[in-house]
N, C-alpha and C. Protein backbone atom coordinates (compact mmCIF):
# COMPACT_ATOMS: atom_id res chain seq x y z
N UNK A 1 0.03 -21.02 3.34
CA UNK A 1 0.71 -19.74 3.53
C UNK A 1 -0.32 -18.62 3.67
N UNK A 2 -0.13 -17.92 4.82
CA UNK A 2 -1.15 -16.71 5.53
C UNK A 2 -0.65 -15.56 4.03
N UNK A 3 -1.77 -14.47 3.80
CA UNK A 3 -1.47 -13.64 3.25
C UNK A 3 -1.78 -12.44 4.26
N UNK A 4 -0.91 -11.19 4.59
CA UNK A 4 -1.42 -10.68 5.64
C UNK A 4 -1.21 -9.33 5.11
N UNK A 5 -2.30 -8.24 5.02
CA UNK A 5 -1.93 -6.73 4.51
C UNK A 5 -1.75 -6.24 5.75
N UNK A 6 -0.61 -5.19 5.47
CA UNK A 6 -0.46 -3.81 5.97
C UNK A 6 0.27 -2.55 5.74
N UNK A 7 -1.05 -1.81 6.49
CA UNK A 7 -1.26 -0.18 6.10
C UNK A 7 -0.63 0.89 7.17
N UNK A 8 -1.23 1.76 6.52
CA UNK A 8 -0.94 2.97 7.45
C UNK A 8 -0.84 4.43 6.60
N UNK A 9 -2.19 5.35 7.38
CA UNK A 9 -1.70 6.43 6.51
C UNK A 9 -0.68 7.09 6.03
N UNK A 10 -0.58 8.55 5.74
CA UNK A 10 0.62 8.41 5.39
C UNK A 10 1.79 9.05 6.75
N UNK A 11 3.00 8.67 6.10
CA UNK A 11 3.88 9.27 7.51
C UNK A 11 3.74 8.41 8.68
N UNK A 12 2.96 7.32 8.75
CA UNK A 12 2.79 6.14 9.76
C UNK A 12 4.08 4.85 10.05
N UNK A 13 4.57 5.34 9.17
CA UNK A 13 6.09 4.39 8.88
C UNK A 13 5.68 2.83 8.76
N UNK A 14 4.58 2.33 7.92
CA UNK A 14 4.43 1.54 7.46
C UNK A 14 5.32 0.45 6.48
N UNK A 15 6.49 1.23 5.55
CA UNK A 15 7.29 0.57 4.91
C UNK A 15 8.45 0.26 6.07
N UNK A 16 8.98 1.01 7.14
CA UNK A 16 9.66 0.99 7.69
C UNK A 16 9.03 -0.30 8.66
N UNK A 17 8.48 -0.14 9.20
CA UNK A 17 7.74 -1.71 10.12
C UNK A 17 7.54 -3.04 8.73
N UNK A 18 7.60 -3.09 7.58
CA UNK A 18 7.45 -3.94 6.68
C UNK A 18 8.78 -4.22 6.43
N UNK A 19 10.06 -3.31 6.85
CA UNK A 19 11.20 -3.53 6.29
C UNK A 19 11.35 -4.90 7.68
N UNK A 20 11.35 -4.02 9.04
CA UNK A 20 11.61 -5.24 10.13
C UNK A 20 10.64 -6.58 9.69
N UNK A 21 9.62 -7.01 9.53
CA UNK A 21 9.07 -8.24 8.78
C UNK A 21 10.03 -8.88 7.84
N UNK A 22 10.48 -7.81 6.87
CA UNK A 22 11.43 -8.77 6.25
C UNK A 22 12.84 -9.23 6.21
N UNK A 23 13.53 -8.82 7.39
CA UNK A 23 14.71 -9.11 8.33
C UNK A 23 14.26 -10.37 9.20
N UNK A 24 13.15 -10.25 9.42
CA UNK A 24 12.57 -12.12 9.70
C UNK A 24 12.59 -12.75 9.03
N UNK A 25 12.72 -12.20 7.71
CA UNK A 25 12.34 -13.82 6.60
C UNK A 25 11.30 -13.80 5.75
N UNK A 26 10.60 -12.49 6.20
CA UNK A 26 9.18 -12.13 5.62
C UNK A 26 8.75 -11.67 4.45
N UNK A 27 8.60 -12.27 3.04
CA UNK A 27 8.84 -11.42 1.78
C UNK A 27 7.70 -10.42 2.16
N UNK A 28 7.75 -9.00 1.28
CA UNK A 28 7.18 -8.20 1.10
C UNK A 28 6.58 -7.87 -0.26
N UNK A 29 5.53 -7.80 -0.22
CA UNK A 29 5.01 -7.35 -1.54
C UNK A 29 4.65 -5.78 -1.35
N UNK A 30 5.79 -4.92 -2.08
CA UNK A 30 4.98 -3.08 -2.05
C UNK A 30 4.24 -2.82 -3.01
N UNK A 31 2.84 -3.11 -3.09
CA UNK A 31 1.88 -2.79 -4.01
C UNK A 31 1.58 -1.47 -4.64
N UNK A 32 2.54 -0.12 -4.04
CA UNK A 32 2.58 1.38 -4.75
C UNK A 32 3.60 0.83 -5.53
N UNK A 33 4.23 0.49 -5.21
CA UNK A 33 6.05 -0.11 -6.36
C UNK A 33 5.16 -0.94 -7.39
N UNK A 34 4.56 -1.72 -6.96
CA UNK A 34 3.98 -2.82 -7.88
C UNK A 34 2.90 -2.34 -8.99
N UNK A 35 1.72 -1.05 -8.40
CA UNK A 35 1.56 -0.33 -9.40
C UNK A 35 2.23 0.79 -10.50
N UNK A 36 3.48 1.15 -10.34
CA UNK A 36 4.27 1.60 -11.02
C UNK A 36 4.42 0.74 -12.00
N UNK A 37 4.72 -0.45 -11.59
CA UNK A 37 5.48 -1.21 -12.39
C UNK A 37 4.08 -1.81 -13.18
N UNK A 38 3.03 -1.99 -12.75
CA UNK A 38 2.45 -2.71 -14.07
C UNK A 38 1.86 -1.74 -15.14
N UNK A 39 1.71 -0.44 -14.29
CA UNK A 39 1.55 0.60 -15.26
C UNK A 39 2.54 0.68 -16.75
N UNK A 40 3.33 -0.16 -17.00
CA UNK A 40 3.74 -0.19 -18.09
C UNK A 40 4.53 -1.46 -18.49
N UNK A 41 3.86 -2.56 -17.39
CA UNK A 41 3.56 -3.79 -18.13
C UNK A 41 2.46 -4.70 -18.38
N UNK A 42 1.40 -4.15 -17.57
CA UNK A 42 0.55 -5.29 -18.04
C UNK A 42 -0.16 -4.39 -18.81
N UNK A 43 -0.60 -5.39 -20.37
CA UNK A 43 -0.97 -5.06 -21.70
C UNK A 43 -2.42 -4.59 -21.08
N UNK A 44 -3.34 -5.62 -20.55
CA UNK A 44 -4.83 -5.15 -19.90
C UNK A 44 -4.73 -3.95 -19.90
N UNK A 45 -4.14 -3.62 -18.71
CA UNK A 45 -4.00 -2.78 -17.95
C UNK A 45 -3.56 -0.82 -18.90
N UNK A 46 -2.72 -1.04 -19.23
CA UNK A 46 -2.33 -0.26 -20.71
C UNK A 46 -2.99 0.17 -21.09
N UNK A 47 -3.72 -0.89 -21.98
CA UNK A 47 -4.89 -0.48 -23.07
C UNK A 47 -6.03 0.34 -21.81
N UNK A 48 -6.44 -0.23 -21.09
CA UNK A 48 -7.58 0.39 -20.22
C UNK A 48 -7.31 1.61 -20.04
N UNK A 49 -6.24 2.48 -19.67
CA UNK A 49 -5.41 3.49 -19.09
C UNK A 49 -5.55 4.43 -20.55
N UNK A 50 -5.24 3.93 -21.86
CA UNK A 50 -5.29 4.85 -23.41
C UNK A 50 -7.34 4.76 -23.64
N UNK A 51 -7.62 3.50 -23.06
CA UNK A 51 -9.31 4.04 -23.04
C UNK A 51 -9.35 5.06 -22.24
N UNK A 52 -9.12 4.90 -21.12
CA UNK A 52 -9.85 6.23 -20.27
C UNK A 52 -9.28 7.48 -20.37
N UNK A 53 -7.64 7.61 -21.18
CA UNK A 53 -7.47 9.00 -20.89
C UNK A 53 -6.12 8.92 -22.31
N UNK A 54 -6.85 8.48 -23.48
CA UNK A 54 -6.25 8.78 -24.15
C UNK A 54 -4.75 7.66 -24.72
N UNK A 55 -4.77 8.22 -25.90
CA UNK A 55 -3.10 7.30 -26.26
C UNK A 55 -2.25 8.21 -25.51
N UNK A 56 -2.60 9.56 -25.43
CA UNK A 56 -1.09 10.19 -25.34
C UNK A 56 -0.59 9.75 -24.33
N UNK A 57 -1.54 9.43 -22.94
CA UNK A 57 -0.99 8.46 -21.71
C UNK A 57 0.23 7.81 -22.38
N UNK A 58 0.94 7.30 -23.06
CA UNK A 58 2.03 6.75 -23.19
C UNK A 58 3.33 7.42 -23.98
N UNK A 59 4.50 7.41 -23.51
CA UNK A 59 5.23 7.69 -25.11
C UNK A 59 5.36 6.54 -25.94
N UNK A 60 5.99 6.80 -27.07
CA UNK A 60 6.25 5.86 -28.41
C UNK A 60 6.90 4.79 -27.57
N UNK A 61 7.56 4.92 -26.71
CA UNK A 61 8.86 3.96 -26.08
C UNK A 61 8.44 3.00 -25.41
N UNK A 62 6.79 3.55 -24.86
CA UNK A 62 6.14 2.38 -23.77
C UNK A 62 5.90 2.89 -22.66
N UNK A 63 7.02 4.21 -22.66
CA UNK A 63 6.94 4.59 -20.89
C UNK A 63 5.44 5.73 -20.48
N UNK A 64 5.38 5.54 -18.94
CA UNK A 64 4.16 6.40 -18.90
C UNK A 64 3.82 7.77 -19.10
N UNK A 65 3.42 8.83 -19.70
CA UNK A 65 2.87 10.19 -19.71
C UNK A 65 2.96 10.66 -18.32
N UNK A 66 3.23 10.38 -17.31
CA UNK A 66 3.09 11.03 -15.61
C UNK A 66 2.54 12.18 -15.90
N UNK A 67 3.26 13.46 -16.20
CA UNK A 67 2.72 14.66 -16.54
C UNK A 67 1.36 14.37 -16.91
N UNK A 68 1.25 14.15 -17.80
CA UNK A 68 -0.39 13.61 -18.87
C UNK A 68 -1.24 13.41 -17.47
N UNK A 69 -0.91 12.34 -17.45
CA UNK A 69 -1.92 11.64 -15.96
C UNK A 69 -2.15 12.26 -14.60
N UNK A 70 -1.19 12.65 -14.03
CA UNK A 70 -1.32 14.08 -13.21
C UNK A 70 -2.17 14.88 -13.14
N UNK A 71 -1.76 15.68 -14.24
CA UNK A 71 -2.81 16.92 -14.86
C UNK A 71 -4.22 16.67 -14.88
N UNK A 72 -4.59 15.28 -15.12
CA UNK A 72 -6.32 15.08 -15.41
C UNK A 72 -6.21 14.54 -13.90
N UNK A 73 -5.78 14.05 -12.97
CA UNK A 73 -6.33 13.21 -11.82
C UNK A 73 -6.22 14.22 -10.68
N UNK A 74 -4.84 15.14 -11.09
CA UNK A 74 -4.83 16.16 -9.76
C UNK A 74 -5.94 17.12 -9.75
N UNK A 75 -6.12 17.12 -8.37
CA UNK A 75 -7.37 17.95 -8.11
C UNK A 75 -8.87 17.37 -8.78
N UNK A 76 -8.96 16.10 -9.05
CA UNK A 76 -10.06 15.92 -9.53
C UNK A 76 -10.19 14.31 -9.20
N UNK A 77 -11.09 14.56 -8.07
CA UNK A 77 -11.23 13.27 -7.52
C UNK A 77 -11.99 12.30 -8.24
N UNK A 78 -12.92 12.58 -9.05
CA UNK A 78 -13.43 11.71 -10.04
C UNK A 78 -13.02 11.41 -10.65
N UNK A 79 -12.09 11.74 -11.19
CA UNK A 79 -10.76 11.12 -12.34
C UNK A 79 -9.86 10.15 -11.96
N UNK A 80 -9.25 10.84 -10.64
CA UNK A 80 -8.24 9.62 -9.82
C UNK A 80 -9.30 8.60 -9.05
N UNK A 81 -10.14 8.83 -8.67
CA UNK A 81 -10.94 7.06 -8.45
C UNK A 81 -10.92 6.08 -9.42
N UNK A 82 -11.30 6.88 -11.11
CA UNK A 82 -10.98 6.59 -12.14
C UNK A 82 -9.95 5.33 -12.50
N UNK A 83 -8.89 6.16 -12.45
CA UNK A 83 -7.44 5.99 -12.31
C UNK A 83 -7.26 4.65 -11.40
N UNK A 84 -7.53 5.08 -10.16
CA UNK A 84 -7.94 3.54 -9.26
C UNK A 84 -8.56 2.91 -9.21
N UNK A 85 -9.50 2.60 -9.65
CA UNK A 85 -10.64 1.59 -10.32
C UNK A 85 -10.02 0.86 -11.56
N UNK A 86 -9.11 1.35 -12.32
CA UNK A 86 -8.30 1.03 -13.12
C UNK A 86 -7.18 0.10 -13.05
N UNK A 87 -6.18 0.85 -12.18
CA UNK A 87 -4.94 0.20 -11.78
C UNK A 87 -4.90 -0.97 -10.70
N UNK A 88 -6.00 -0.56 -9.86
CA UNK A 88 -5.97 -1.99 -8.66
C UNK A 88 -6.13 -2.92 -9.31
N UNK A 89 -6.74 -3.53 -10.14
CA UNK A 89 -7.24 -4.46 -10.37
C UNK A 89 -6.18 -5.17 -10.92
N UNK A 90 -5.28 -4.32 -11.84
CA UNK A 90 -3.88 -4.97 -12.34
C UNK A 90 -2.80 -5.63 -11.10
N UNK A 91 -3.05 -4.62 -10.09
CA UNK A 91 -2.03 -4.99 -9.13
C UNK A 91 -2.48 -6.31 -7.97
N UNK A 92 -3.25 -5.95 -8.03
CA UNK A 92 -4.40 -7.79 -7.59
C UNK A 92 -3.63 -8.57 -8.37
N UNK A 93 -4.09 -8.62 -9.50
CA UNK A 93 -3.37 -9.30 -10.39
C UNK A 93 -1.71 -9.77 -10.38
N UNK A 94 -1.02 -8.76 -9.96
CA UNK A 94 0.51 -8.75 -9.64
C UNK A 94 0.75 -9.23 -8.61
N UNK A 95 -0.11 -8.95 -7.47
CA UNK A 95 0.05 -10.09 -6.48
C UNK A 95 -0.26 -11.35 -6.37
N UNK A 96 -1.07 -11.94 -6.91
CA UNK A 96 -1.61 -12.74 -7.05
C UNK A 96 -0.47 -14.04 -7.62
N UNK A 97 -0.23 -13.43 -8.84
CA UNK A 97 1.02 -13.86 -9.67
C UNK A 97 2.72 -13.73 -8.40
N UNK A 98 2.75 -12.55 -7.63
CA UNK A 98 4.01 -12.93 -6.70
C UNK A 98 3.73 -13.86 -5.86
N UNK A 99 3.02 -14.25 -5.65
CA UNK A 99 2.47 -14.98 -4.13
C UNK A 99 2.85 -16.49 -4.74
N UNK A 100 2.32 -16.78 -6.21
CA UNK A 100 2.98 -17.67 -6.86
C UNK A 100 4.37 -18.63 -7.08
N UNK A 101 5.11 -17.31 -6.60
CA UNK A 101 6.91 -17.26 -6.81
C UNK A 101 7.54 -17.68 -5.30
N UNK A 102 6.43 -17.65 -4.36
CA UNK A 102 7.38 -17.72 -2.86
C UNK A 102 6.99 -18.94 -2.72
N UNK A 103 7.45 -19.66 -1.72
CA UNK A 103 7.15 -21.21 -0.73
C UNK A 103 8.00 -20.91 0.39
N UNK A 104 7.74 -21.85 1.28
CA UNK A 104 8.71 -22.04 2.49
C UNK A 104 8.85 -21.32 3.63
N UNK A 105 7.69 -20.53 3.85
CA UNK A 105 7.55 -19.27 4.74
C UNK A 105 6.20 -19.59 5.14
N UNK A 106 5.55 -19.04 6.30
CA UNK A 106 4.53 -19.24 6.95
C UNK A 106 3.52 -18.01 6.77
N UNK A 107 3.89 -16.98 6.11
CA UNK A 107 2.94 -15.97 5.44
C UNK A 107 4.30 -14.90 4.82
N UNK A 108 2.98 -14.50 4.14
CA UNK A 108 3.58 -12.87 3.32
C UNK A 108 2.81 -11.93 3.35
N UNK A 109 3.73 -10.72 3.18
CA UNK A 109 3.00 -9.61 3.60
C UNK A 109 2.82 -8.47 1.97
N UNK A 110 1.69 -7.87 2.46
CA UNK A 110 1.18 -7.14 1.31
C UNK A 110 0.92 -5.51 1.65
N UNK A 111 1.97 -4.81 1.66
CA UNK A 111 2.38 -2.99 1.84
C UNK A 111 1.45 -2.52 0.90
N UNK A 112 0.44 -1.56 1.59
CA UNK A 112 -0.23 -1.12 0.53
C UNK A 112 -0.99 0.00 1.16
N UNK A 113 -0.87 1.40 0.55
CA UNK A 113 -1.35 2.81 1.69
C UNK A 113 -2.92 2.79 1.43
N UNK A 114 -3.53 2.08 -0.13
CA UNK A 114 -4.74 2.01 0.03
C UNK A 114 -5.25 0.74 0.18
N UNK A 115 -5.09 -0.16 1.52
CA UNK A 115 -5.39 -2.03 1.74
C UNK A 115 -6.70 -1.42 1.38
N UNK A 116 -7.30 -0.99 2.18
CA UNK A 116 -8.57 -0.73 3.05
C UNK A 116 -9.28 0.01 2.02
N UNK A 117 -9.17 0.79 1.35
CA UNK A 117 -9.70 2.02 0.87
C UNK A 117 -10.27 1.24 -0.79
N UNK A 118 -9.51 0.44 -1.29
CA UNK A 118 -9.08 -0.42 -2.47
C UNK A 118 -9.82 -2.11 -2.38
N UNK A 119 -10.31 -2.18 -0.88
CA UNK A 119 -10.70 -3.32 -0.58
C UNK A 119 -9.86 -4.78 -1.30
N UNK A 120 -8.81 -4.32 -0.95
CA UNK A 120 -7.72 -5.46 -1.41
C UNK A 120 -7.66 -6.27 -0.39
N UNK A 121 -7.92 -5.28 0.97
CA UNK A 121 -7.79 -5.96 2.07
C UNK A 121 -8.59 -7.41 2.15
N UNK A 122 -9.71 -7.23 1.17
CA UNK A 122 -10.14 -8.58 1.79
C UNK A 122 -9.68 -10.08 0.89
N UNK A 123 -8.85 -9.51 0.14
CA UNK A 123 -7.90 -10.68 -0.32
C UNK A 123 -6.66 -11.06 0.44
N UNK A 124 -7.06 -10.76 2.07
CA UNK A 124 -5.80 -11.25 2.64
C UNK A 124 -6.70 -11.98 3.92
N UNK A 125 -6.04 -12.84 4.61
CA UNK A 125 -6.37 -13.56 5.55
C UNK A 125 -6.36 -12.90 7.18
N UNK A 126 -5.46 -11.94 7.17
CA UNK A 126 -5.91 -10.91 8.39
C UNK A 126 -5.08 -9.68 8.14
N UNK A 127 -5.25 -8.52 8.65
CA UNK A 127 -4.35 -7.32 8.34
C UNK A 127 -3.84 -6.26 9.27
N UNK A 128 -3.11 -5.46 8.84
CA UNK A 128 -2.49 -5.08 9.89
C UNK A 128 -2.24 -3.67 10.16
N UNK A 129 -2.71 -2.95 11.11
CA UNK A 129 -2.92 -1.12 10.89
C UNK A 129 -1.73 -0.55 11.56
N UNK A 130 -0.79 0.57 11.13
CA UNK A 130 0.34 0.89 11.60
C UNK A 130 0.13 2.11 12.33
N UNK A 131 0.00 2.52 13.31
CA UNK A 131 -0.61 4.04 13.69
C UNK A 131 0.28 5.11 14.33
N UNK A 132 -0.07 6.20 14.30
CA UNK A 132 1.09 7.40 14.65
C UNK A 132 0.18 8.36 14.76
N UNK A 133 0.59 9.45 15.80
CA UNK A 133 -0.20 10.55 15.46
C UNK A 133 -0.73 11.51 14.59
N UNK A 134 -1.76 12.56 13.98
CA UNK A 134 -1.47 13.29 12.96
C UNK A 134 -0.24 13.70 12.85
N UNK A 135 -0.27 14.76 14.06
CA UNK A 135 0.91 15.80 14.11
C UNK A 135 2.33 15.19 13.78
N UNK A 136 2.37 14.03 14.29
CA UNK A 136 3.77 12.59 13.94
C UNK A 136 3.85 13.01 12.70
N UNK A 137 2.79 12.51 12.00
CA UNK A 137 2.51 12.14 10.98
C UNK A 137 3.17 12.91 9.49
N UNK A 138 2.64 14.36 9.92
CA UNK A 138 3.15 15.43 9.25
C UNK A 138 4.55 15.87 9.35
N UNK A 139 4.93 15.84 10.13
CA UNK A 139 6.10 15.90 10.48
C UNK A 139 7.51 15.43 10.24
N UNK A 140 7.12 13.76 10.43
CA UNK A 140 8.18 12.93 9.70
C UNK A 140 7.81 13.02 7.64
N UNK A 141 6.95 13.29 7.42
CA UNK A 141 6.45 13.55 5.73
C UNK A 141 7.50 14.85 5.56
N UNK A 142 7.16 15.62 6.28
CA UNK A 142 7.71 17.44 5.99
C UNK A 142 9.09 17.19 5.35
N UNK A 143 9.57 16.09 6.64
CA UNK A 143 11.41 16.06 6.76
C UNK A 143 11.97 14.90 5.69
N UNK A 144 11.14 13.87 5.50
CA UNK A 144 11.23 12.87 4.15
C UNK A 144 11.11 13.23 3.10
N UNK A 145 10.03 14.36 2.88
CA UNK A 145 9.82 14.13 1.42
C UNK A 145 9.86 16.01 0.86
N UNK A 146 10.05 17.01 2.22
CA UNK A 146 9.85 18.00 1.32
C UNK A 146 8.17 18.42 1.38
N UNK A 147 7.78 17.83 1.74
CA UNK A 147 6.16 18.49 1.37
C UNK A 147 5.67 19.09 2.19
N UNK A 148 4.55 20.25 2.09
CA UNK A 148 3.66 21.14 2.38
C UNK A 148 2.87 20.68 3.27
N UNK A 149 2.72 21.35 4.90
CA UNK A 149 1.70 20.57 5.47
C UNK A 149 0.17 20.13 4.93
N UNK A 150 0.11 21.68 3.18
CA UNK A 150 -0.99 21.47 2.92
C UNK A 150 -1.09 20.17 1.89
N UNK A 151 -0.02 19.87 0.86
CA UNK A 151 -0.03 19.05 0.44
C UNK A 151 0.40 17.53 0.81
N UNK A 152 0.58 17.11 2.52
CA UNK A 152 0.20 16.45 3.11
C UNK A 152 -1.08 16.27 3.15
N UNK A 153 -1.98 17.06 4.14
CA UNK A 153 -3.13 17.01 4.31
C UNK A 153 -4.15 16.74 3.55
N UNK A 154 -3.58 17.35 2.18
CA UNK A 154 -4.65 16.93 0.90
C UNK A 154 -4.40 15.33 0.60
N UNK A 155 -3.21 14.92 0.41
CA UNK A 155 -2.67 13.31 0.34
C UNK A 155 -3.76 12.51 1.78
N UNK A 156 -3.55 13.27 2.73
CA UNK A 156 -4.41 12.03 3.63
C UNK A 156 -5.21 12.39 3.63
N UNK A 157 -6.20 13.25 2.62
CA UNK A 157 -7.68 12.99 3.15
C UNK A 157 -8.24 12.06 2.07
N UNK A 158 -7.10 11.38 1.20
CA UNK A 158 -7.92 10.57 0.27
C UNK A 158 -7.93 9.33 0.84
N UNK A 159 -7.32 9.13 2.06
CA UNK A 159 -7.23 7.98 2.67
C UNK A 159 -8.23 7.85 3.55
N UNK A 160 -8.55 6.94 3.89
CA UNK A 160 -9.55 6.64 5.39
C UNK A 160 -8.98 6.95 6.45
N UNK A 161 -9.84 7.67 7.54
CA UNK A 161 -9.32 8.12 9.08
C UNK A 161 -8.80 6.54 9.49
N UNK A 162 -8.06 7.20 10.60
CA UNK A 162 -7.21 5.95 11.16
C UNK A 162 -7.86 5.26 11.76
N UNK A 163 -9.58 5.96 12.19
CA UNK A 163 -10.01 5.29 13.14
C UNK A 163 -10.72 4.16 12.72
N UNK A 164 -11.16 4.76 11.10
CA UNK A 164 -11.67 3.64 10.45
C UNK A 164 -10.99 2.24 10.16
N UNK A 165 -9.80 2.76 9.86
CA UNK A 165 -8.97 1.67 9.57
C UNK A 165 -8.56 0.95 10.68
N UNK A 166 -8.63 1.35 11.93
CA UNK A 166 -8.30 0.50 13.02
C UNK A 166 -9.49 -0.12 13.22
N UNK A 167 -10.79 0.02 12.74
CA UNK A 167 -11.75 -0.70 12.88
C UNK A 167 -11.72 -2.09 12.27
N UNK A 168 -11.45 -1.61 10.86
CA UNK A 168 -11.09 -2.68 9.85
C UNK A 168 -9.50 -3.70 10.04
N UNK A 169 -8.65 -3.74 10.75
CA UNK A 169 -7.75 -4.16 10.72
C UNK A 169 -8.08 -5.30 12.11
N UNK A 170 -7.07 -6.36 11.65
CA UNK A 170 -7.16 -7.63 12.93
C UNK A 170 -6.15 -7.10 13.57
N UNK A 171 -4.70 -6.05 13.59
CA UNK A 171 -3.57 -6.10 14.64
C UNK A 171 -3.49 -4.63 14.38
N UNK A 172 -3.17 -4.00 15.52
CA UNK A 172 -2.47 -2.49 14.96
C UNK A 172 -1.30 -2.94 15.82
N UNK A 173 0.03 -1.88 15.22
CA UNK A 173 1.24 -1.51 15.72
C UNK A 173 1.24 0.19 16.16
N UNK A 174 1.61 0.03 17.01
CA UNK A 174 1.75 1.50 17.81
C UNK A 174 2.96 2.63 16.89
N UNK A 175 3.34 2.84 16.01
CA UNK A 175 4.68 3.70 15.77
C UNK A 175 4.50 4.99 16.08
N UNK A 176 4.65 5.59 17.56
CA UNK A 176 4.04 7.16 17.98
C UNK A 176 5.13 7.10 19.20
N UNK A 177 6.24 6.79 19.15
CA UNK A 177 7.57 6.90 20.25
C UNK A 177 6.79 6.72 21.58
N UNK A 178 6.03 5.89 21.73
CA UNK A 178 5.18 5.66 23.03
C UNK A 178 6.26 4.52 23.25
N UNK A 179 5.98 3.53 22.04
CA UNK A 179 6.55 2.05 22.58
C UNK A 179 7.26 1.36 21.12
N UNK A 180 8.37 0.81 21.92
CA UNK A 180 9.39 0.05 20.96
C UNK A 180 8.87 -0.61 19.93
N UNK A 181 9.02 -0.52 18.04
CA UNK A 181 8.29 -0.78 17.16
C UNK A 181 8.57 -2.31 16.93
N UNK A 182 9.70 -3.09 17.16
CA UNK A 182 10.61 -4.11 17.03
C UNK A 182 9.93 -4.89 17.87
N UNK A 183 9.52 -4.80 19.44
CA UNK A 183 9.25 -5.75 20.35
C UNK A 183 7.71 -6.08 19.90
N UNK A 184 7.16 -4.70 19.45
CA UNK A 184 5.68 -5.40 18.52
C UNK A 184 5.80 -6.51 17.26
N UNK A 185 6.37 -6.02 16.54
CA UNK A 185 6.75 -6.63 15.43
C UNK A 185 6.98 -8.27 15.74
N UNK A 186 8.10 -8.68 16.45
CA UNK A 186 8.31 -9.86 17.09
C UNK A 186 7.42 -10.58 17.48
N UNK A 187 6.24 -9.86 18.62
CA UNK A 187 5.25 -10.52 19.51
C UNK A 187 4.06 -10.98 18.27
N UNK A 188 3.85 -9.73 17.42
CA UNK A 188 3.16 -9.82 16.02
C UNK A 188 3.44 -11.30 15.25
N UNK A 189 4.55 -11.23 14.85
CA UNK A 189 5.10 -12.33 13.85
C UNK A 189 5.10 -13.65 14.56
N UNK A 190 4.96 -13.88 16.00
CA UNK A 190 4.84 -15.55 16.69
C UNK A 190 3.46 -15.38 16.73
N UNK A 191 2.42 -14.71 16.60
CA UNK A 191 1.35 -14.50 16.58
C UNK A 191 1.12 -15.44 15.11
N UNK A 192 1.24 -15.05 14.15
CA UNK A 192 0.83 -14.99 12.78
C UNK A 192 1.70 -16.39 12.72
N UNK A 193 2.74 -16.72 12.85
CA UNK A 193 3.16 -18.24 12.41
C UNK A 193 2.51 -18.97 13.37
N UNK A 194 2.07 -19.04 14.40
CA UNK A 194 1.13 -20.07 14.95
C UNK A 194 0.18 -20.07 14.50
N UNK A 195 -0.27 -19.02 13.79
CA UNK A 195 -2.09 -18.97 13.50
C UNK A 195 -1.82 -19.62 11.93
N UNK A 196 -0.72 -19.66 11.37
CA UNK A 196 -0.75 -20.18 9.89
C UNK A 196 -0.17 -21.72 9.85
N UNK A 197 0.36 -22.16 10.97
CA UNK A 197 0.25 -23.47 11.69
C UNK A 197 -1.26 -24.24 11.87
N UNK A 198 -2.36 -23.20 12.08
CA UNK A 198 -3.11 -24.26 12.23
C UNK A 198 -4.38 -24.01 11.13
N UNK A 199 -3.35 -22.88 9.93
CA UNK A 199 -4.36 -22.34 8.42
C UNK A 199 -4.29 -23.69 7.68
């Protein structure tokens, strides 16, 4: 079974092209969902998080401080590398352990806005770059989520340029209303089950 990441900055509609993968049959692993979630289950992981920034990181109940953690990582990029130097390693871990739970499929896919940046990417067997324009980019974010072109812009500059990431990736998908996202997706996915035919 192929393990295959893919990205896309932000506003690239990366979960949305991961949703069509899994209308094929394709489990998905969302590794931002997946760090949420081990953020307040795996024990490692926990304890590492009250080393670097304290008990109060938690309430009595188990659940996470967000506020707490925020406050020290926003605006301070040495802190949130921190923070991610921290948490990836748990979520490696979480995948590692899902990948466990599937059979019967010819690969799975691994959603993740930092593959590349996190070098998770190279725990996958080939990967996959989702691309859109800036201006796209901002745009569909503005109308999803409410946010600031500036607090867009600050969100993608912690990411790698696209160009980098199209360097680093084995497939890109076009999502920039040039060309149909579905007929890629398709041509993509007989791609990847023949090539895990002869993994």
């Amino acid at each position: 079974m192929l393990k295959i990441g893919i990205t896309g900055n932000i506003g690239s509609g990366k979960t949305t092209v991961s949703k069509i993968f899994e209308i094929l049959g394709i489990p998905v692993f969302y590794a931002d969902e997946a760090a949420k979630k081990v953020m307040v289950d795996d024990p490692q992981l926990i304890e590492d998080i009250k080393i670097a920034f304290g008990d109060v990181s938690y309430f009595e109940d188990g659940t996470l401080n967000r506020k707490h953690i925020a406050a020290i990582v926003f605006n301070n990029d040495e802190q949130l590398t921190k923070l991610n130097s921290i948490v990836h390693p748990a979520t490696f871990r979480a995948f590692d352990a899902w990948v466990k739970t599937v059979s019967n499929v010819p690969y799975v896919l691994k959603e993740a806005a930092l593959l590349f940046e996190s070098d998770s990417y190279k725990m996958c067997d080939y990967n996959i770059m989702v691309q859109a324009p800036l201006e796209m980019r901002i745009n569909r974010v503005m109308k999803r989520d409410g946010l600031s072109r500036e607090e867009i812009e600050k969100r993608n500059s912690f990411q790698f340029s696209e160009e980098k990431k199209t360097s680093l990736a084995d497939y890109v998908i076009k999502n920039d209303d040039t060309q149909l996202v579905i007929p890629q997706v398709l041509k993509l996915h007989d791609e990847i089950v023949i090539k895990s035919l002869g993994h």
